[in-house]
Protein backbone atom coordinates (compact mmCIF):
# COMPACT_ATOMS: atom_id res chain seq x y z
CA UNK A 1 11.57 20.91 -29.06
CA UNK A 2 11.67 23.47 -26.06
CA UNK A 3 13.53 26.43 -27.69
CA UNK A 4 10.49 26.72 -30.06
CA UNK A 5 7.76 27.43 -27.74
CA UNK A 6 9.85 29.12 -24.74
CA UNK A 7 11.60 31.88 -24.75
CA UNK A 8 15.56 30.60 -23.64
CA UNK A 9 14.55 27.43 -22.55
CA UNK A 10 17.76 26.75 -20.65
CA UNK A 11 17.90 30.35 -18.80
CA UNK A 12 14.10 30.01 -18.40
CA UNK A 13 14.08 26.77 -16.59
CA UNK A 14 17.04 27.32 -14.80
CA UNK A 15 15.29 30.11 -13.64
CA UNK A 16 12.15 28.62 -12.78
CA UNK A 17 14.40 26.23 -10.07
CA UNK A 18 16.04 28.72 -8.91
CA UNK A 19 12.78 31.28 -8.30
CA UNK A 20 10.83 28.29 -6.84
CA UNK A 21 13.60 27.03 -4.75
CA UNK A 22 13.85 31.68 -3.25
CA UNK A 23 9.85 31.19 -2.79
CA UNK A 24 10.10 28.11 -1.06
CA UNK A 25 12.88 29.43 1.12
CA UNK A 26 10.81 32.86 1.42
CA UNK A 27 7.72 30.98 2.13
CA UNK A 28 9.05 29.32 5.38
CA UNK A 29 11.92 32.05 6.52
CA UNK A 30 9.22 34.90 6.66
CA UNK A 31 5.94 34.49 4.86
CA UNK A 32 4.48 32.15 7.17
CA UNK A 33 5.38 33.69 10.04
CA UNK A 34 4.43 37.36 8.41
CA UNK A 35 1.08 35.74 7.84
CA UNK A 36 0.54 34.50 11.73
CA UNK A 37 1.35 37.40 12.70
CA UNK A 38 -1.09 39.26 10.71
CA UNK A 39 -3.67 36.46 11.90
CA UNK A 40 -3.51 34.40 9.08
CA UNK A 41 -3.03 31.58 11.61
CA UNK A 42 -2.62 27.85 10.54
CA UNK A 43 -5.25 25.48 12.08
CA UNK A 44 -4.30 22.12 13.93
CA UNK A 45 -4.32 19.13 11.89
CA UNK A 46 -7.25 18.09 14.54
CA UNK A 47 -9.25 21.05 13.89
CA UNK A 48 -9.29 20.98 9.86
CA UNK A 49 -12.91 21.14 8.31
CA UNK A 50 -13.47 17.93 6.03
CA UNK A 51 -15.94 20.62 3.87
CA UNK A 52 -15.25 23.44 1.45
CA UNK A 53 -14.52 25.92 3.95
CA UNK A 54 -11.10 24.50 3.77
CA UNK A 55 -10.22 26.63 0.69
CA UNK A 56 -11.26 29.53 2.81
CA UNK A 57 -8.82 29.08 5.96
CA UNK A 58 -6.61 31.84 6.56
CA UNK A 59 -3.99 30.22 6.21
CA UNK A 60 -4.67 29.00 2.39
CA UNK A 61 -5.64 32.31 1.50
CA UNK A 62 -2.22 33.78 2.55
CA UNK A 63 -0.54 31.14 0.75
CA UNK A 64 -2.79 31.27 -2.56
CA UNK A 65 -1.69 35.08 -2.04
CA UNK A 66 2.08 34.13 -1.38
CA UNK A 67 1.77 32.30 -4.66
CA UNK A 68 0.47 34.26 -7.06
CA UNK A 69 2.57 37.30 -6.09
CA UNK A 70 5.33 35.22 -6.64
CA UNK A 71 4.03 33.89 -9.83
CA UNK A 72 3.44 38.01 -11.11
CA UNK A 73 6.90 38.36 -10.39
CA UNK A 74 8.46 35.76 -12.30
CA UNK A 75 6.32 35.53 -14.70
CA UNK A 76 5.98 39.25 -15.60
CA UNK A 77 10.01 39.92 -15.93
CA UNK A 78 10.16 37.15 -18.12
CA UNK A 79 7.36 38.48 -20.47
CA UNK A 80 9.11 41.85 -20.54
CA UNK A 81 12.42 39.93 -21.65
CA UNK A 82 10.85 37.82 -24.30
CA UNK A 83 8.60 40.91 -25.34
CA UNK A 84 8.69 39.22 -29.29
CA UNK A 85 8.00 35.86 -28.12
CA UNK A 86 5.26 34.92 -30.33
CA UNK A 87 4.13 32.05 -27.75
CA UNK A 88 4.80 33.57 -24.61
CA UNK A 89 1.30 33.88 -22.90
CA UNK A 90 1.14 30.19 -23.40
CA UNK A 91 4.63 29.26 -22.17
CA UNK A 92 4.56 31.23 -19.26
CA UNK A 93 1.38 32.38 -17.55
CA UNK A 94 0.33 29.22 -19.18
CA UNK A 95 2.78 27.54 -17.33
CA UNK A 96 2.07 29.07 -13.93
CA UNK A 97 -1.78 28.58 -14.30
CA UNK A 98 -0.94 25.21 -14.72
CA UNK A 99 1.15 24.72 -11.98
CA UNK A 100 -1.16 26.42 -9.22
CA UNK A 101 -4.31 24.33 -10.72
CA UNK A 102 -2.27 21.37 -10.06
CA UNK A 103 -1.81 22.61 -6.50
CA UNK A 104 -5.45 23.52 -5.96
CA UNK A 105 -6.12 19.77 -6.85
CA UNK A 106 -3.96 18.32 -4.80
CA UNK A 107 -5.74 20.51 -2.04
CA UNK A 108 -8.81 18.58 -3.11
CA UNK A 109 -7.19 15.33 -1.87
CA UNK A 110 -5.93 16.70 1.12
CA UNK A 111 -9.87 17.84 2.20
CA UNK A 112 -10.85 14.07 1.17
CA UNK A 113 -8.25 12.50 3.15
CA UNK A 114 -9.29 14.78 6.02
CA UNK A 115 -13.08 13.61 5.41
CA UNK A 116 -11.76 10.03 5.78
CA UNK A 117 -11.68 10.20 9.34
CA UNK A 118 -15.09 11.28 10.44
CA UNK A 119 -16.85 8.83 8.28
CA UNK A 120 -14.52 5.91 9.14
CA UNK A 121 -15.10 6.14 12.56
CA UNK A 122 -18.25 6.91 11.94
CA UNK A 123 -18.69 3.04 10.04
CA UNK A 124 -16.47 1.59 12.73
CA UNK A 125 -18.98 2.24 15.64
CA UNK A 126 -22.15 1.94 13.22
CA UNK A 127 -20.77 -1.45 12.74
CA UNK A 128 -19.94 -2.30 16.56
CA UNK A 129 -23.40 -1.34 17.16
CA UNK A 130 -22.34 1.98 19.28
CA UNK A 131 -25.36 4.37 20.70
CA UNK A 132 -26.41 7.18 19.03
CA UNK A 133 -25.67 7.04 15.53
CA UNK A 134 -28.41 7.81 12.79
CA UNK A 135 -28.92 7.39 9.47
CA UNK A 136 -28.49 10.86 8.72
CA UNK A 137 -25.24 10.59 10.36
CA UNK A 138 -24.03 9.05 6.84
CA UNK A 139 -26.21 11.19 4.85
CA UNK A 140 -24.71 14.31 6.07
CA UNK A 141 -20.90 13.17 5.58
CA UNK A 142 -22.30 11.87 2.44
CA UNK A 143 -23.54 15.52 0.89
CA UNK A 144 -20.24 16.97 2.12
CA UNK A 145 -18.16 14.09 0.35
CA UNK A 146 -20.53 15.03 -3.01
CA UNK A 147 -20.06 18.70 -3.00
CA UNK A 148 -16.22 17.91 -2.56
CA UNK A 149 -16.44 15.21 -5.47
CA UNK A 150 -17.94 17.90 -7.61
CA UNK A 151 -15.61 20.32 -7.06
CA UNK A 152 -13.30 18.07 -8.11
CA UNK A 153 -14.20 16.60 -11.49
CA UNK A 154 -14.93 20.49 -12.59
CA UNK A 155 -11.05 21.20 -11.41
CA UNK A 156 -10.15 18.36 -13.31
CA UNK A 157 -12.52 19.01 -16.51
CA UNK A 158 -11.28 22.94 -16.74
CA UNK A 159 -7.83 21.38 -16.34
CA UNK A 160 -7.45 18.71 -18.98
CA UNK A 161 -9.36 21.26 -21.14
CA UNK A 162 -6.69 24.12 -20.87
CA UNK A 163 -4.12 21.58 -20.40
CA UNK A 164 -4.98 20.08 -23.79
CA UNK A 165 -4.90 23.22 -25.35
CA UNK A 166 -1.68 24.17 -23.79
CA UNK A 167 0.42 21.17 -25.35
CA UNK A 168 -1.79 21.59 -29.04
CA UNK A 169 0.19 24.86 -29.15
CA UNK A 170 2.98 23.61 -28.45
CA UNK A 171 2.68 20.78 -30.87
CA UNK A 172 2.48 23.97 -33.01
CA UNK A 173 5.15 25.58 -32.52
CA UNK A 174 7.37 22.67 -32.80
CA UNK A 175 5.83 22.51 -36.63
CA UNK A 176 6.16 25.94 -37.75
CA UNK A 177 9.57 25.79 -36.15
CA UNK A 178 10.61 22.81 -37.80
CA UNK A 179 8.69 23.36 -41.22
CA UNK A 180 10.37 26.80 -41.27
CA UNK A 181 13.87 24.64 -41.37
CA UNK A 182 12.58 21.88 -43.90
CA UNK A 183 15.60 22.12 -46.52
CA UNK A 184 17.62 21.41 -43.80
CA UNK A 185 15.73 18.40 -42.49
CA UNK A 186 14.07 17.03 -45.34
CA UNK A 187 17.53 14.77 -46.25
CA UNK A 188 17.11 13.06 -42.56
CA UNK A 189 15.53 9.24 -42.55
CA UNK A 190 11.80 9.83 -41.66
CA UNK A 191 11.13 13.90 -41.74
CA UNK A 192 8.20 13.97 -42.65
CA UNK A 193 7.24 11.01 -39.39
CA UNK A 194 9.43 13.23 -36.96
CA UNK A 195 7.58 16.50 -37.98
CA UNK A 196 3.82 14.57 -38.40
CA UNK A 197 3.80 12.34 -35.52
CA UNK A 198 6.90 12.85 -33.53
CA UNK A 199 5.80 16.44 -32.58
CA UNK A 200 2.12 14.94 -31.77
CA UNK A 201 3.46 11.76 -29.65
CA UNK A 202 6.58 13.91 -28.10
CA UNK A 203 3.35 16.75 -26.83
CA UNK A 204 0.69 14.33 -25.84
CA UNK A 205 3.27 11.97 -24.05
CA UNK A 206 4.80 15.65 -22.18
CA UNK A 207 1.34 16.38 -21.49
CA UNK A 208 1.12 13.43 -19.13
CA UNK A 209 4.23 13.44 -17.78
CA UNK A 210 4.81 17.07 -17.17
CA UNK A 211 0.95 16.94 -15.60
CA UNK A 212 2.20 13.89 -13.29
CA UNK A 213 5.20 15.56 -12.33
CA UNK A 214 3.62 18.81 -11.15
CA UNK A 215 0.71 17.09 -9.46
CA UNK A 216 3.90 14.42 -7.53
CA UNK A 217 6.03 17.66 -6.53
CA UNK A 218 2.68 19.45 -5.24
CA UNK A 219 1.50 16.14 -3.83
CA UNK A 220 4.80 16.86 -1.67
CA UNK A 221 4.43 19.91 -0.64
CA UNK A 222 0.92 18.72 0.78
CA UNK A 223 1.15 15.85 1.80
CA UNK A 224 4.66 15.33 3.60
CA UNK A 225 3.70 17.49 6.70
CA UNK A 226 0.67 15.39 7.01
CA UNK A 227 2.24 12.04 6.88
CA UNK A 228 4.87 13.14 9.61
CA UNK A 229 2.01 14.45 11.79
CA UNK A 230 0.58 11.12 11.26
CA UNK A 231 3.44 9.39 12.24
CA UNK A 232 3.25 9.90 16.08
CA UNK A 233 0.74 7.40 15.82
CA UNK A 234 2.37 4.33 14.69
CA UNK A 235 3.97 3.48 17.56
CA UNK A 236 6.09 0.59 16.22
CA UNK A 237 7.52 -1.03 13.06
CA UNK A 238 8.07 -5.13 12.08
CA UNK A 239 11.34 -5.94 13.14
CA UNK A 240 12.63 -2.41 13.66
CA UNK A 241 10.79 -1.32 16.57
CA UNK A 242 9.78 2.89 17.48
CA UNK A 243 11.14 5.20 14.77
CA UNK A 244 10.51 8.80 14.66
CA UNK A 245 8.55 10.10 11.40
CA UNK A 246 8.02 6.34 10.68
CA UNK A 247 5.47 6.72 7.73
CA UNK A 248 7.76 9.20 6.01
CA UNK A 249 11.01 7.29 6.40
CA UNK A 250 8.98 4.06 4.94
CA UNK A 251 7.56 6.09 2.20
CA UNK A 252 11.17 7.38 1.05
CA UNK A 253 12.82 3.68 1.58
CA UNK A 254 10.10 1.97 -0.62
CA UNK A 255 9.44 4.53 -3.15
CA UNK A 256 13.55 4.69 -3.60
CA UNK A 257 13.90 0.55 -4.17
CA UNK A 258 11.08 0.50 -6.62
CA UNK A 259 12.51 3.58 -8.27
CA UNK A 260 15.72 1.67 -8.79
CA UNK A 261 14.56 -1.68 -8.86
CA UNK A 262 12.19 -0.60 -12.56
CA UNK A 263 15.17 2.00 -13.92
CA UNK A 264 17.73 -1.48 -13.78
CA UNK A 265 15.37 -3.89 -14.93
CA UNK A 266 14.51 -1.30 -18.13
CA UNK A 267 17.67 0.43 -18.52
CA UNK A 268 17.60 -1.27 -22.08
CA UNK A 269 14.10 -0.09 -23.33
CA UNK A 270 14.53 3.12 -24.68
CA UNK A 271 16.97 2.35 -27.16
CA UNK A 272 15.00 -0.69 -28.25
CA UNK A 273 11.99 1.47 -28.35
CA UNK A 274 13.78 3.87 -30.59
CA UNK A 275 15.46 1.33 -32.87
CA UNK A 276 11.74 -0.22 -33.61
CA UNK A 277 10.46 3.07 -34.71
CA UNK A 278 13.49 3.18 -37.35
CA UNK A 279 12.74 -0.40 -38.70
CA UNK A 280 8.89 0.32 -38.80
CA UNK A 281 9.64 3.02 -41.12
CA UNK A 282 11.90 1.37 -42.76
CA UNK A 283 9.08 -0.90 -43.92
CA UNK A 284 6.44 1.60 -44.40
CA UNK A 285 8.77 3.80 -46.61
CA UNK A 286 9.62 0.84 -48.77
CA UNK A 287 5.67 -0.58 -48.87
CA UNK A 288 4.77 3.53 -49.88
CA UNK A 289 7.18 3.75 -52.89
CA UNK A 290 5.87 0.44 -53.77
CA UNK A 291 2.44 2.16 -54.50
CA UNK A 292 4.04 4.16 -57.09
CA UNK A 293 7.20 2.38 -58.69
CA UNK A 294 6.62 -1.03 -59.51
CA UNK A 295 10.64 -1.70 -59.21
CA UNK A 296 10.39 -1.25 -55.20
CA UNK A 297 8.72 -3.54 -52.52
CA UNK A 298 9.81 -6.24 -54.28
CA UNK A 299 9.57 -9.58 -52.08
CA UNK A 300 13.13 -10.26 -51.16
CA UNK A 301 13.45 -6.58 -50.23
CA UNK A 302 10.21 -6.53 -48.07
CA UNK A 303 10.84 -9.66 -46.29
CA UNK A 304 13.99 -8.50 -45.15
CA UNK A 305 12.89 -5.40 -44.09
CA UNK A 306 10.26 -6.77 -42.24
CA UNK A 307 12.35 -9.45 -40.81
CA UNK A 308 14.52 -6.33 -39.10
CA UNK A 309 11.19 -5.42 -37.89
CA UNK A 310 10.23 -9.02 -36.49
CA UNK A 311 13.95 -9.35 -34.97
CA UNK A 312 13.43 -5.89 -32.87
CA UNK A 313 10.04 -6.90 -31.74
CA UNK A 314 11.60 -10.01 -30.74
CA UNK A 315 14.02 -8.64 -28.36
CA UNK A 316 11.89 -5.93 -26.97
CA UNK A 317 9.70 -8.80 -25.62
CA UNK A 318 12.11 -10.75 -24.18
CA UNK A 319 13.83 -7.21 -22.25
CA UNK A 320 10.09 -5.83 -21.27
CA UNK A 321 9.32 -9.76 -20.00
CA UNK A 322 11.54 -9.30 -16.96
CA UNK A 323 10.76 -5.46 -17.01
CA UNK A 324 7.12 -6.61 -16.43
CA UNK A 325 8.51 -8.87 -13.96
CA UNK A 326 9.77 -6.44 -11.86
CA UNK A 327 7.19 -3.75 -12.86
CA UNK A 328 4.02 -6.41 -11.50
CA UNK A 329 5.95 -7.93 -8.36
CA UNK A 330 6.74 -4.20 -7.03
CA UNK A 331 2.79 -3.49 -7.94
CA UNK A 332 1.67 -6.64 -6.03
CA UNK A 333 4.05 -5.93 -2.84
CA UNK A 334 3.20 -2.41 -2.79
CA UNK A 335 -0.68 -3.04 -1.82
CA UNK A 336 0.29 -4.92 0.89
CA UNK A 337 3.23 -2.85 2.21
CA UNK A 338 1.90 0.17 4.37
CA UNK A 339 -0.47 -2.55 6.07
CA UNK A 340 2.15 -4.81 7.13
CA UNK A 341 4.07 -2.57 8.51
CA UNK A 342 1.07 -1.18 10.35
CA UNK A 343 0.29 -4.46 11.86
CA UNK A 344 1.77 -3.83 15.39
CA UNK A 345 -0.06 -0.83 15.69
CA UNK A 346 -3.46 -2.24 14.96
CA UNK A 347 -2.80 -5.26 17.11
CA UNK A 348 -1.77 -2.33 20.07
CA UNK A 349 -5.05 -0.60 19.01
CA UNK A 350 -3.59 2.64 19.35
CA UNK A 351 -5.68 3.67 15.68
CA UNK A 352 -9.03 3.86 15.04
CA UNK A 353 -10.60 2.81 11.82
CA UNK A 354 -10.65 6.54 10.42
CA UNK A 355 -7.00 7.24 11.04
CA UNK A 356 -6.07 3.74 9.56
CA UNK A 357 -7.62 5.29 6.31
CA UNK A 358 -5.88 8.29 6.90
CA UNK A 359 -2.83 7.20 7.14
CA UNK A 360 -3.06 4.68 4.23
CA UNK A 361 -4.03 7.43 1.71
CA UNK A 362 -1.84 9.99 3.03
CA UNK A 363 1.12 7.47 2.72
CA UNK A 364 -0.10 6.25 -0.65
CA UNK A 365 0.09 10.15 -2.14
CA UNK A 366 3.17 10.63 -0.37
CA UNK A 367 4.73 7.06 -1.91
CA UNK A 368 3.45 7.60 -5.41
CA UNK A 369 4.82 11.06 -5.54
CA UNK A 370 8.18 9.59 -5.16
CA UNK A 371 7.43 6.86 -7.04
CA UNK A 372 6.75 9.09 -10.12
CA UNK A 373 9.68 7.42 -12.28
CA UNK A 374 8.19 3.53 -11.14
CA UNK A 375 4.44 4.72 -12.53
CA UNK A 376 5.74 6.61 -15.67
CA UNK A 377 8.48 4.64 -16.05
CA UNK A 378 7.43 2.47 -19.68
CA UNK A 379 5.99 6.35 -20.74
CA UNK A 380 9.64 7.74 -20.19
CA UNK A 381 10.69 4.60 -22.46
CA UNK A 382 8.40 6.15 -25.06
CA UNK A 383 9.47 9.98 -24.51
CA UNK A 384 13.07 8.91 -24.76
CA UNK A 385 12.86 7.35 -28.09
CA UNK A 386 10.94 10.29 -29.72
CA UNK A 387 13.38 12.34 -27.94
CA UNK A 388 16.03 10.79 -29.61
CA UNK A 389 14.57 10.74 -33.14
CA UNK A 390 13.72 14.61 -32.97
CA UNK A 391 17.16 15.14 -31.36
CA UNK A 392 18.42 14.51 -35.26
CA UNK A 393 16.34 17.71 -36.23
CA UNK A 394 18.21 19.77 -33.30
CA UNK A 395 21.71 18.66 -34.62
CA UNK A 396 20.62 19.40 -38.41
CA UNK A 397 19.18 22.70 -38.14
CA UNK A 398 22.30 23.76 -35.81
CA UNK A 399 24.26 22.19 -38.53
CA UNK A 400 25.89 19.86 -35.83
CA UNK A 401 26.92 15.95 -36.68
CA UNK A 402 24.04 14.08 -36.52
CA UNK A 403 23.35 11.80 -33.46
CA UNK A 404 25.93 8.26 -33.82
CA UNK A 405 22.40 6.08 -34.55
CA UNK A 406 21.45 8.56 -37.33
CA UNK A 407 25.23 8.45 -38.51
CA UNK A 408 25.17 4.58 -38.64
CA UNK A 409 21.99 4.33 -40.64
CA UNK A 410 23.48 6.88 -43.17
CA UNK A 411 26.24 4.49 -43.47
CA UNK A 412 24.39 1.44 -44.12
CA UNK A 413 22.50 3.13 -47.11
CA UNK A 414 24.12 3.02 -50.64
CA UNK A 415 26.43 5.79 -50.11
CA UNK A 416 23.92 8.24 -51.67
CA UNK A 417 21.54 10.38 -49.81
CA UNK A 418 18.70 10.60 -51.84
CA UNK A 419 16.12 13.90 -51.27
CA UNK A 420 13.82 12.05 -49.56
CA UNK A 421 16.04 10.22 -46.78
């Protein structure tokens, strides 16, 4: 699945931490300060234009330099030691592009959020009746939110375009790879599913995931600093009272008990998920010699088969019905959450309307970057299960046992392995 497109997929990503985890460390020992110094000069959080010209402070240019020095680095030493790689460009510049698109999006937000503030207040003391405000007061804030709204959809367009592209040639290497092995996989239940639609589900479902997971760890980066300069303004919590970086210690707490709360309730799921592909083609396979051999799907034989099928279905709906419990009351409690524990400071007044919406969508990046495993959580399910059924290819082209599931279904056949699984 990974060796196929990347060149040494366990030194490569083990790389990749380690790299981003030297840059990180660079970034904040000695680049930053390098880059003050050179007047490349953050700007207050205060002082932050809610237009464009964001992308052009000196400080983001440093950093967009920072990064794609870094990113030349890596990148090219890794294309000089997989120099035969016949997918390299996509697996690793690929790769990079990727992740510093996802980063330049996430910027996006960070200019919206700041944009939040002006034209709440703005709406607060239109609505209070307040002197001096104009229609063209909106209009204004209005063209600037456009231009940023733009910007964004054509990130996002480009994005999903190359993104798309990306995990198609993946998909394809993970055929020619595994086509290029067929006599040793063709005796394994399903090879022709696992090679057909396993490789397209196991890339499109990645493609979503791996985006998501990029965008939460850059969401992160961004956004954590901004939350605990928020912070100073809450000034008190329900039943706790004045806590330093409030917002941020709230967003860790409830992002961690949903995280655990979903990965308890559907601990189960995956293996159900992956047992219900192998009695759905189970059935198909039987139905499809049935089209040619008038001795096969013969009633007894398909209504048991399809009974295995009803049985499965059966018990995933009772596991995901208190999944889905869990999954909707964390959902429900989660819109309300930030706000009640706000309340004391809005009764104190010590926020404006602006900064309320500020703080609620910096918090709400910040909380759904950790929650990343409560969102994704029934498309892991998925992943796993293909996972699991292309796992059986891994083992048989290594010549390695095959995994205990494949064993057991092996074992329930006839004794004879015929050609075709």
């Amino acid at each position: 699945m990974f060796h196929s497109f990347f060149p040494q997929p366990k030194a490569f990503f083990t790389s990749l931490v380690v790299w981003t985890l030297i840059s990180i460390a660079g970034w904040y020992l000695f680049a930053a300060s390098l880059g003050v110094s050179l007047g490349y000069a953050p700007v207050s959080e205060e002082q932050q234009p809610i237009d464009l010209s964001f992308f052009l402070l000196p400080e983001n240019v440093w950093f967009y330099g920072y990064f794609l020095l870094s990113a030349v680095i890596f990148c090219g030493a890794w294309h000089l030691k997989a120099l035969n790689h016949p997918w390299k460009i996509w697996s690793i510049w690929g790769s990079a592009l990727i992740i510093f698109v996802t980063y330049f999006g996430v910027q996006i937000s960070v200019v919206i959020n700041n944009w939040r503030r002006p034209f709440g207040d703005l709406l607060q003391n239109a609505l209070s009746k307040q002197p001096g405000i104009s229609v063209d007061n909106f209009y204004s804030l209005m063209w600037v939110f456009c231009q940023i709204a733009f910007l964004s959809m054509f990130v996002s367009i480009m994005t999903d375009f190359f993104t798309s592209h990306y995990i198609f040639r993946w998909r394809t290497a993970m055929n020619n790879f595994y086509m290029s092995k067929w006599e040793k996989l063709r005796h394994i239940e399903g090879a022709s599913q696992r090679v057909q639609e396993d490789t397209m589900r196991f890339s499109s479902t990645l493609e979503g995931l791996g985006i998501s997971l990029i965008n939460s760890v850059m969401t992160l980066v961004v956004f954590l600093p901004i939350l605990l300069a928020l912070s100073h303004y809450v000034t008190e919590l329900p039943f706790i009272g004045p806590v330093a970086n409030s917002l941020f210690w709230l967003a860790l707490f409830w992002s961690a008990f949903g995280t655990l709360l979903l990965a308890v309730a559907g601990v189960k799921l995956p293996g159900l998920n992956f047992r219900n592909q192998r009695v759905e083609a189970a059935y198909r396979k039987e139905l499809v010699y049935g089209e040619d051999h008038a001795e096969r799907a013969e009633p007894l034989t398909v209504r048991e088969l399809f009974g295995n099928v009803r049985r499965n279905y059966y018990r995933m709906y009772f596991h995901y019905m208190y999944f889905n419990v869990a999954r909707y009351f964390y959902i429900q409690a989660d819109a309300l959450f930030v706000v009640f524990m706000l309340v004391p400071t809005i009764v104190a007044g010590t926020i404006t309307y602006g900064i309320f919406q500020q703080i609620s969508t910096a918090f709400g990046q910040v909380s759904n970057s950790f929650q990343y495993l409560v969102n994704s959580w029934t498309t892991i399910i998925e992943l796993l299960s293909i996972h699991k059924r292309l796992k059986a290819f891994e083992a048989a082209i290594d010549d390695e046992p095959l995994p205990e599931i494949d064993q057991r279904y092996l074992e329930r056949e006839t004794g004879v392995v015929h050609a075709d699984g």
